[in-house]
C-alpha atoms as a PDB file:
ATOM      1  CA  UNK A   1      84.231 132.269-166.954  1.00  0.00           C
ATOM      2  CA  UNK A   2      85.095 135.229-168.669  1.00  0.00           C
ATOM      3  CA  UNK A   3      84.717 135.612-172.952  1.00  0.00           C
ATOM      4  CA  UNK A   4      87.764 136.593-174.570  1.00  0.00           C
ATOM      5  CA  UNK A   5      88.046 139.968-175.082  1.00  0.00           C
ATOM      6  CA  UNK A   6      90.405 141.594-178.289  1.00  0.00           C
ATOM      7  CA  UNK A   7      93.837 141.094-175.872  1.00  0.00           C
ATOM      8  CA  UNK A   8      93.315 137.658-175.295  1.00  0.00           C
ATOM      9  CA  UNK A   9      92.615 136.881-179.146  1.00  0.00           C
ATOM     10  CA  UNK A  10      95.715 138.790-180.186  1.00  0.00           C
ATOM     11  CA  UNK A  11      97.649 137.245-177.988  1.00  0.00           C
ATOM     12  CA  UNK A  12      96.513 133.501-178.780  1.00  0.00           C
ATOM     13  CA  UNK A  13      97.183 134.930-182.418  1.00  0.00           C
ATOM     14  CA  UNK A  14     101.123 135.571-181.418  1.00  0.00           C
ATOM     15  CA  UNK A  15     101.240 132.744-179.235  1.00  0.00           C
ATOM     16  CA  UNK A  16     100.105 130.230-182.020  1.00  0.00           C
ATOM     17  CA  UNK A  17     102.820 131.835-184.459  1.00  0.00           C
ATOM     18  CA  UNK A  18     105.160 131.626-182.229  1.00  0.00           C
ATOM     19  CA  UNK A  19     105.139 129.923-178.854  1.00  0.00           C
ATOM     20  CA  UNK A  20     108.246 130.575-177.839  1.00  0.00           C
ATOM     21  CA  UNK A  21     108.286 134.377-177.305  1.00  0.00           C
ATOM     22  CA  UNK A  22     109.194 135.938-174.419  1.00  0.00           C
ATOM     23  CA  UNK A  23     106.579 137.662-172.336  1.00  0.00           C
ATOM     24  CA  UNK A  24     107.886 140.842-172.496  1.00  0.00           C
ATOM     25  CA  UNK A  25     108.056 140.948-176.222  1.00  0.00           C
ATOM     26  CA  UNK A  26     104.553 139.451-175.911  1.00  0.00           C
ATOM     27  CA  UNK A  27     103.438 142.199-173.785  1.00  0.00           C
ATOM     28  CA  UNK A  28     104.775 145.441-175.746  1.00  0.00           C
ATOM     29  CA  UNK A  29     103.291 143.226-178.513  1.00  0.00           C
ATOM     30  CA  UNK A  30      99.791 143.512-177.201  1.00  0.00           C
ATOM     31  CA  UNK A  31     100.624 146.613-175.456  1.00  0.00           C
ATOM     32  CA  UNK A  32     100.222 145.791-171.827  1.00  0.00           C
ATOM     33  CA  UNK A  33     103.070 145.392-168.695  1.00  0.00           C
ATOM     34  CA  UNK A  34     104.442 142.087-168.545  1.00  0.00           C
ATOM     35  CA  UNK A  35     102.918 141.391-165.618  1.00  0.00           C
ATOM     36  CA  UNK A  36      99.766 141.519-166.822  1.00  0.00           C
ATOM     37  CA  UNK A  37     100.571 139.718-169.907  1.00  0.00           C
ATOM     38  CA  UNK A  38     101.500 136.716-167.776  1.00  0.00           C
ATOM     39  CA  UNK A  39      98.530 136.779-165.671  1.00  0.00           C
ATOM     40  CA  UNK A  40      96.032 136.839-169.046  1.00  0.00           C
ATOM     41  CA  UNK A  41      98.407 133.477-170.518  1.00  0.00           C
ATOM     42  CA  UNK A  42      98.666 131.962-167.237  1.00  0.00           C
ATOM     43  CA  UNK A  43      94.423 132.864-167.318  1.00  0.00           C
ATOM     44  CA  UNK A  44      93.996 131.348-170.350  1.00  0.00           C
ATOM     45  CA  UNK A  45      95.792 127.738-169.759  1.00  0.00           C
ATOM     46  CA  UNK A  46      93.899 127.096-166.607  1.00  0.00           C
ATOM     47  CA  UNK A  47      90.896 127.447-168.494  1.00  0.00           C
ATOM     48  CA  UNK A  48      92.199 125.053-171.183  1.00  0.00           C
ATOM     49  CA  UNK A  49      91.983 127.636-173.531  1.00  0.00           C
ATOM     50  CA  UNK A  50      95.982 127.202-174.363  1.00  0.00           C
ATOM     51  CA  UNK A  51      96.298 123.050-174.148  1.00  0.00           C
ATOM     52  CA  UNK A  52      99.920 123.390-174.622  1.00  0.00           C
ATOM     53  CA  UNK A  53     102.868 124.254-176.422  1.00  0.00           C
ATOM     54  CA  UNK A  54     104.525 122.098-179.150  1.00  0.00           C
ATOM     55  CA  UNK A  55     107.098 122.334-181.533  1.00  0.00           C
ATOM     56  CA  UNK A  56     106.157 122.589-184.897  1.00  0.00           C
ATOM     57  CA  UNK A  57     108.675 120.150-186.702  1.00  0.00           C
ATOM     58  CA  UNK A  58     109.460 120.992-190.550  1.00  0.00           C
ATOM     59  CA  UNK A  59     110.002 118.595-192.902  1.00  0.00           C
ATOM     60  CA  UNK A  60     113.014 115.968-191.268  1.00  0.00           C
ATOM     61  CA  UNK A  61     113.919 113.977-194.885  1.00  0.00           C
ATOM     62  CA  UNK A  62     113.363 116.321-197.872  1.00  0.00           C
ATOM     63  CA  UNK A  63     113.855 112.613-200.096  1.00  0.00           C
ATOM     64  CA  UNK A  64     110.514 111.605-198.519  1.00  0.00           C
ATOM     65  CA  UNK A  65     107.794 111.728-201.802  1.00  0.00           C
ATOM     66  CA  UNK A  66     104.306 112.362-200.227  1.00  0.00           C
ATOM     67  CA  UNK A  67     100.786 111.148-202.540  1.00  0.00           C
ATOM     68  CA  UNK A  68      97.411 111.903-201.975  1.00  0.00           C
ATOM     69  CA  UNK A  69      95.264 108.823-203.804  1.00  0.00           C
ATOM     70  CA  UNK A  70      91.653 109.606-203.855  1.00  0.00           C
ATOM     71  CA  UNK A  71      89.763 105.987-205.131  1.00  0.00           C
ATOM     72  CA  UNK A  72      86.275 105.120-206.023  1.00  0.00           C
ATOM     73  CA  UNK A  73      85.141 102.137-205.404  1.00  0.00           C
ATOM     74  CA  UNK A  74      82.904 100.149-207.318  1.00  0.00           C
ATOM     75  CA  UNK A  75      81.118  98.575-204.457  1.00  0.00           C
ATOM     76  CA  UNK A  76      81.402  99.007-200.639  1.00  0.00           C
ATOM     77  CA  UNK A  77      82.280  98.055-198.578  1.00  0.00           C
ATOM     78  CA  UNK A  78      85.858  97.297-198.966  1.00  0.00           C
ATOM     79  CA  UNK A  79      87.362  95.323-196.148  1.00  0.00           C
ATOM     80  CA  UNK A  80      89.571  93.326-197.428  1.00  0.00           C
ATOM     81  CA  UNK A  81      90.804  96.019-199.553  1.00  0.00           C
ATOM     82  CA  UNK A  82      91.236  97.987-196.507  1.00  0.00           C
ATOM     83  CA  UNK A  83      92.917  94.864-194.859  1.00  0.00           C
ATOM     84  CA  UNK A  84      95.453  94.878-198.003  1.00  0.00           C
ATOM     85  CA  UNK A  85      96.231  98.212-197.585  1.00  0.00           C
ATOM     86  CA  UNK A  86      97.257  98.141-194.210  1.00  0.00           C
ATOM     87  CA  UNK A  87     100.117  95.799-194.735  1.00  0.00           C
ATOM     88  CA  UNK A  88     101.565  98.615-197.296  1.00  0.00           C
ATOM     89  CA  UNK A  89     104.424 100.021-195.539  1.00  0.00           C
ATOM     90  CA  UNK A  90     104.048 103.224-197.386  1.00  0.00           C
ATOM     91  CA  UNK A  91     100.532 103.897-196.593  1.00  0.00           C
ATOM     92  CA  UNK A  92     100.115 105.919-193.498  1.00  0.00           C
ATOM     93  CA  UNK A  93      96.687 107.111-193.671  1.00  0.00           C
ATOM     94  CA  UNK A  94      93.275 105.736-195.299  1.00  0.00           C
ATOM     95  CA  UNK A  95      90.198 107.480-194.658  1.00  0.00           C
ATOM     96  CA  UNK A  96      86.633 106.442-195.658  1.00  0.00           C
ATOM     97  CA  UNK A  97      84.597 109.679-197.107  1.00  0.00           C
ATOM     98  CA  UNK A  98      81.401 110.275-197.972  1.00  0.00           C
ATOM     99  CA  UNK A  99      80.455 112.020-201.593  1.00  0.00           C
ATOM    100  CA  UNK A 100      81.541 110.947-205.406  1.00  0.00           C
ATOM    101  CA  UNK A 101      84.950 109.387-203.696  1.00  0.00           C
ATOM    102  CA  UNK A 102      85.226 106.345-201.301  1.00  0.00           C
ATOM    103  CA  UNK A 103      88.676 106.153-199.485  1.00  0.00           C
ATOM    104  CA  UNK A 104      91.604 109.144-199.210  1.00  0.00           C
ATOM    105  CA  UNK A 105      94.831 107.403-199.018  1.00  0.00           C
ATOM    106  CA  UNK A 106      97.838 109.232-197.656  1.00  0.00           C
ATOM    107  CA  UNK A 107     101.330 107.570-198.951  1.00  0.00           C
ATOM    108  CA  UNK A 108     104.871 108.116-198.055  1.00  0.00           C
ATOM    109  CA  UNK A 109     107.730 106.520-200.063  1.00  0.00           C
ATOM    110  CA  UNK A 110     111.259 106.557-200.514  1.00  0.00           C
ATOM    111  CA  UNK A 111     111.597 107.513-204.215  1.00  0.00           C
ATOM    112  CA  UNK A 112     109.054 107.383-207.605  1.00  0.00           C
ATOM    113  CA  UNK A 113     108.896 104.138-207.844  1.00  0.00           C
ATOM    114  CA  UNK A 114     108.068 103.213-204.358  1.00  0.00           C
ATOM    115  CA  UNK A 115     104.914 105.520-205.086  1.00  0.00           C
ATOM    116  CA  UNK A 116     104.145 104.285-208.196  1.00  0.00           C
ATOM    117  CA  UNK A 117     104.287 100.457-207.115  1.00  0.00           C
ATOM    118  CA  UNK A 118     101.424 101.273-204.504  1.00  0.00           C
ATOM    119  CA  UNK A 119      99.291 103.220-206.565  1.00  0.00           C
ATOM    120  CA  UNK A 120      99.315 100.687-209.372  1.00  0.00           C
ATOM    121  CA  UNK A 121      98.856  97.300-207.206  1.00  0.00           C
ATOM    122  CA  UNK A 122      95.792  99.712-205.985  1.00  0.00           C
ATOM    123  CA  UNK A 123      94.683 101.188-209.286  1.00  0.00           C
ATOM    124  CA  UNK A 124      94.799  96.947-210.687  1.00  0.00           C
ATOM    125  CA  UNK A 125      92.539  95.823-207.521  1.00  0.00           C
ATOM    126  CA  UNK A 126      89.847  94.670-208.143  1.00  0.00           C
ATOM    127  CA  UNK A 127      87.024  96.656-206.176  1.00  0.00           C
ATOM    128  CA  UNK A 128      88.149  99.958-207.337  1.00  0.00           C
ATOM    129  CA  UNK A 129      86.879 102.108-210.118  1.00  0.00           C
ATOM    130  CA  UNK A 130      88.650 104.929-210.344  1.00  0.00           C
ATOM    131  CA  UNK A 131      91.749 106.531-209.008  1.00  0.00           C
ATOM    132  CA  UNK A 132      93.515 110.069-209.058  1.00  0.00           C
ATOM    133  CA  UNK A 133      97.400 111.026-207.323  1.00  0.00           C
ATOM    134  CA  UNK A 134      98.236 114.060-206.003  1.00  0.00           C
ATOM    135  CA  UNK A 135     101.997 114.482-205.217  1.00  0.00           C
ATOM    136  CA  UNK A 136     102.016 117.000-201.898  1.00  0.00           C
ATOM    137  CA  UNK A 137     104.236 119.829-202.828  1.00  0.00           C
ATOM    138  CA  UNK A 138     104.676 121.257-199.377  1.00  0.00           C
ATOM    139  CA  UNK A 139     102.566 120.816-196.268  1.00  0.00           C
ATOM    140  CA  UNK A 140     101.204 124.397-195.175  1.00  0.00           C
ATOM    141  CA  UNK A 141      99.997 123.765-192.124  1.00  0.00           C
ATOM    142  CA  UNK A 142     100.148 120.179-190.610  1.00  0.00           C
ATOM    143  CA  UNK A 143      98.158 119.539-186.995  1.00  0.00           C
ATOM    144  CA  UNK A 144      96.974 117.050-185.144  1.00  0.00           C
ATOM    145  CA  UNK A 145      93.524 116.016-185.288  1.00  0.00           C
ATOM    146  CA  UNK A 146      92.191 114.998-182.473  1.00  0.00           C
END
């Protein structure tokens, strides 16, 4: 298998701007025929290089507030916390992180005061010490882990 040379990285650059251009703006792009453009993108999916195409979805209800609540804990672990936070409709991420924080709780909700009702019943629980909110402004770029 072949390393990438310059071509193929400029190209993956275009591509993963914009997925949906056509080869032959892709090609005077990268300054090859369109032929050969082809071949390299068609090269570089079979070799799993390109896993796919997707579209890259903006935000779809502008009235959703996003939080960021990053908690300390007083002691771990915290399953039953975790347990409690699970049956929060608004929390759609919690992630357990190593360092001066404990968990990194990702919360969606309809208005303020959905927000607000979370992060207080969580700020009053018991096991945890110390919480902070972030309010996302505006997701820059947004992927899929995997």
């Amino acid at each position: 298998m072949r390393e990438l040379d310059a071509i193929d990285r400029e190209i993956l650059t275009i591509l993963s701007r914009d997925a949906r251009i056509a080869v032959k703006v892709l090609a005077a792009r990268v300054g090859l025929s369109r032929s050969a453009t082809s071949e390299r993108v068609t090269n570089l999916e079979k070799r799993g290089v390109i896993r796919g195409y997707r579209a890259d979805i903006g935000e779809i209800n502008a009235n959703i507030i996003r939080a960021i609540l990053l908690v300390s804990l007083k002691r771990t672990p915290a399953n039953q916390l975790l347990d409690l936070l699970a049956e929060q409709p608004e929390v759609r991420r919690v992630s357990s992180v190593s360092g001066e924080l404990d968990l990194i709780v990702e919360i969606e909700a309809s208005n303020i005061d959905g927000l607000n009702r979370v992060r207080d019943w969580l700020a009053a629980h018991e096991t945890v010490g110390d919480l902070t909110t972030s309010i996302v402004l505006r997701r820059n770029i947004d992927r899929e882990m995997r």
